[in-house]
Each structure stands twice: as C-alpha cells, then as structure tokens.
Protein backbone atom coordinates (compact mmCIF):
# COMPACT_ATOMS: atom_id res chain seq x y z
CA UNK A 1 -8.60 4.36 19.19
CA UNK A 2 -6.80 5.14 15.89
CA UNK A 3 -8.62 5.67 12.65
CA UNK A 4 -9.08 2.85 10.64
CA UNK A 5 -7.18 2.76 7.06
CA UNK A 6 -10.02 3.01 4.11
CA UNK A 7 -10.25 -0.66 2.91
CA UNK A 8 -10.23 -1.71 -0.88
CA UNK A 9 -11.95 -4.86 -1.88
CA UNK A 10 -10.17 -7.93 -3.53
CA UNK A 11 -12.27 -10.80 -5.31
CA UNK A 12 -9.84 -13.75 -6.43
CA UNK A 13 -11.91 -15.87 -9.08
CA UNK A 14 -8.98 -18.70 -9.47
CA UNK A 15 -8.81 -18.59 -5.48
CA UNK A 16 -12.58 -18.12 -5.30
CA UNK A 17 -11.92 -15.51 -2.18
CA UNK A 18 -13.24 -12.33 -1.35
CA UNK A 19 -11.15 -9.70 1.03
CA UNK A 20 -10.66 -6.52 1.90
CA UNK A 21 -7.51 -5.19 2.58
CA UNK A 22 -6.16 -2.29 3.37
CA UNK A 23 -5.72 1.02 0.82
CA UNK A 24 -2.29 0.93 -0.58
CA UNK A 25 -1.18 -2.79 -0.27
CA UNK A 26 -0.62 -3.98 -3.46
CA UNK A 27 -2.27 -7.85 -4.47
CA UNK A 28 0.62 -9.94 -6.43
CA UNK A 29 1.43 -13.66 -6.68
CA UNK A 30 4.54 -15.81 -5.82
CA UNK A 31 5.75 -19.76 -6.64
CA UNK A 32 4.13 -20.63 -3.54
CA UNK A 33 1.34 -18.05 -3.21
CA UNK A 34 -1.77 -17.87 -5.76
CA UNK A 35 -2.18 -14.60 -4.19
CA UNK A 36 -0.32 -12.33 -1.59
CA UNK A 37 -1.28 -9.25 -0.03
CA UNK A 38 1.64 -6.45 1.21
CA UNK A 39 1.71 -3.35 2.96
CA UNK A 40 3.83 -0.51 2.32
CA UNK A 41 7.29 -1.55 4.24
CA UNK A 42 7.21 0.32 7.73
CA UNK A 43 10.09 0.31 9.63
CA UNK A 44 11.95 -2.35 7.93
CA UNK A 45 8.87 -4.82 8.14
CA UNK A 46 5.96 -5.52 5.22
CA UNK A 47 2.79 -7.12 6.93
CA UNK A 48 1.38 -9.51 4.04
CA UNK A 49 -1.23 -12.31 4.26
CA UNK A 50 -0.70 -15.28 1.53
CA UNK A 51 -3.37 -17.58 0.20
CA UNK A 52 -2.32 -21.18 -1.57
CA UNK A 53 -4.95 -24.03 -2.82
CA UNK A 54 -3.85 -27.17 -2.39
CA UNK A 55 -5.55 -30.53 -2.60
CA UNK A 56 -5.11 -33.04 0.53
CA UNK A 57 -6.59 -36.73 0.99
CA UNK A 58 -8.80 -36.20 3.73
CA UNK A 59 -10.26 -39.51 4.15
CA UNK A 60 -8.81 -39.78 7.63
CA UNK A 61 -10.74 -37.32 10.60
CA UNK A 62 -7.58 -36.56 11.59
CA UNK A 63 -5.54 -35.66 8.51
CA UNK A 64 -6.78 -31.55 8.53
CA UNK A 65 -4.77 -31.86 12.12
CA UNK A 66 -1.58 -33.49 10.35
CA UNK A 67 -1.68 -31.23 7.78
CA UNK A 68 -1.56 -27.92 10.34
CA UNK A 69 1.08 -29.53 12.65
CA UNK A 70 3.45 -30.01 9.32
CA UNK A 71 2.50 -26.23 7.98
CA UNK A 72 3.56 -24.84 11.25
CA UNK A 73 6.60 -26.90 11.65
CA UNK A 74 7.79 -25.66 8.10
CA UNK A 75 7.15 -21.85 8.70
CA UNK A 76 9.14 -22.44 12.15
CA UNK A 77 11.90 -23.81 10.21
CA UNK A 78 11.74 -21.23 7.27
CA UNK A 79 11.36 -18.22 9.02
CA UNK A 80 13.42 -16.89 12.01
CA UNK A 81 12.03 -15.89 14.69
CA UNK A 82 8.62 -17.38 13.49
CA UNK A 83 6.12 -16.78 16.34
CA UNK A 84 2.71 -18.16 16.43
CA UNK A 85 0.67 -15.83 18.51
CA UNK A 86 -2.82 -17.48 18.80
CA UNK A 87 -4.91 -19.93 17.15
CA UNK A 88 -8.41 -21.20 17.55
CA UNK A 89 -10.96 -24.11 16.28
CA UNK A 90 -14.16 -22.57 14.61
C-alpha cells in the first residue's frame, strides 16, 4: 500500500466546512464554486472537489431526490465523458 500524501487542513467560515486535503493542492473559488480544491495536474488530469451553497424549497420529502437527479443530469451534459462511479444513502 502506497504512502499516504501529508494532509493540510482547510476550515471555510462562509461555507462553514472543515477538510483536509491533500499537501500541495491549492484552495481557490470559481462563479459556480464558493470553494474548489485542485491537485497538481498529473498526466494531463487535475483531481479537484467543489463545494456550492445553495438554498432549495424542501417542503416536499421528495424534493432532496429532484434536486440530485437534475445535478447529475447537468454534469452528464456539461462534462464529457462524465462517469458516476458509485453513490450511496447515509
């Protein structure tokens, strides 16, 4: 099993989220990300992790559900070959 990378932590106060990442990815923020996390480009391809708040009407049980369904449909759409490799309930 390889080493693991020394991990740096991350406290966003507008976000109110706490991470740690690892060394040498820098924390920035985009139009559509309050704050997004990138590795170091390897091999043509920079890992990142983005976080957004936004504010949804959940009076409905089932809205959280609508909600994911239209977020994945969009990154399938925006991104090519967008691939969805798990996902659980907790």
């Amino acid at each position: 099993m390889p080493d693991l990378p020394k991990m740096v932590s991350h406290y966003d106060k507008g976000l109110q989220i706490s991470l740690e990442v690892p060394d040498g990815w820098t924390v920035s923020s985009t139009e559509e990300f309050d704050a997004i996390f990138l590795a170091p480009q390897e091999n043509g391809y920079r890992s990142n992790i983005g976080f957004s708040a936004e504010t949804y009407d959940m009076s409905h049980p089932d809205k959280l559900e609508e909600v994911i369904t239209v977020l994945r449909r969009q990154q399938q759409e925006r991104y090519d070959n967008y691939q969805e490799l798990g996902a659980r309930k907790f």
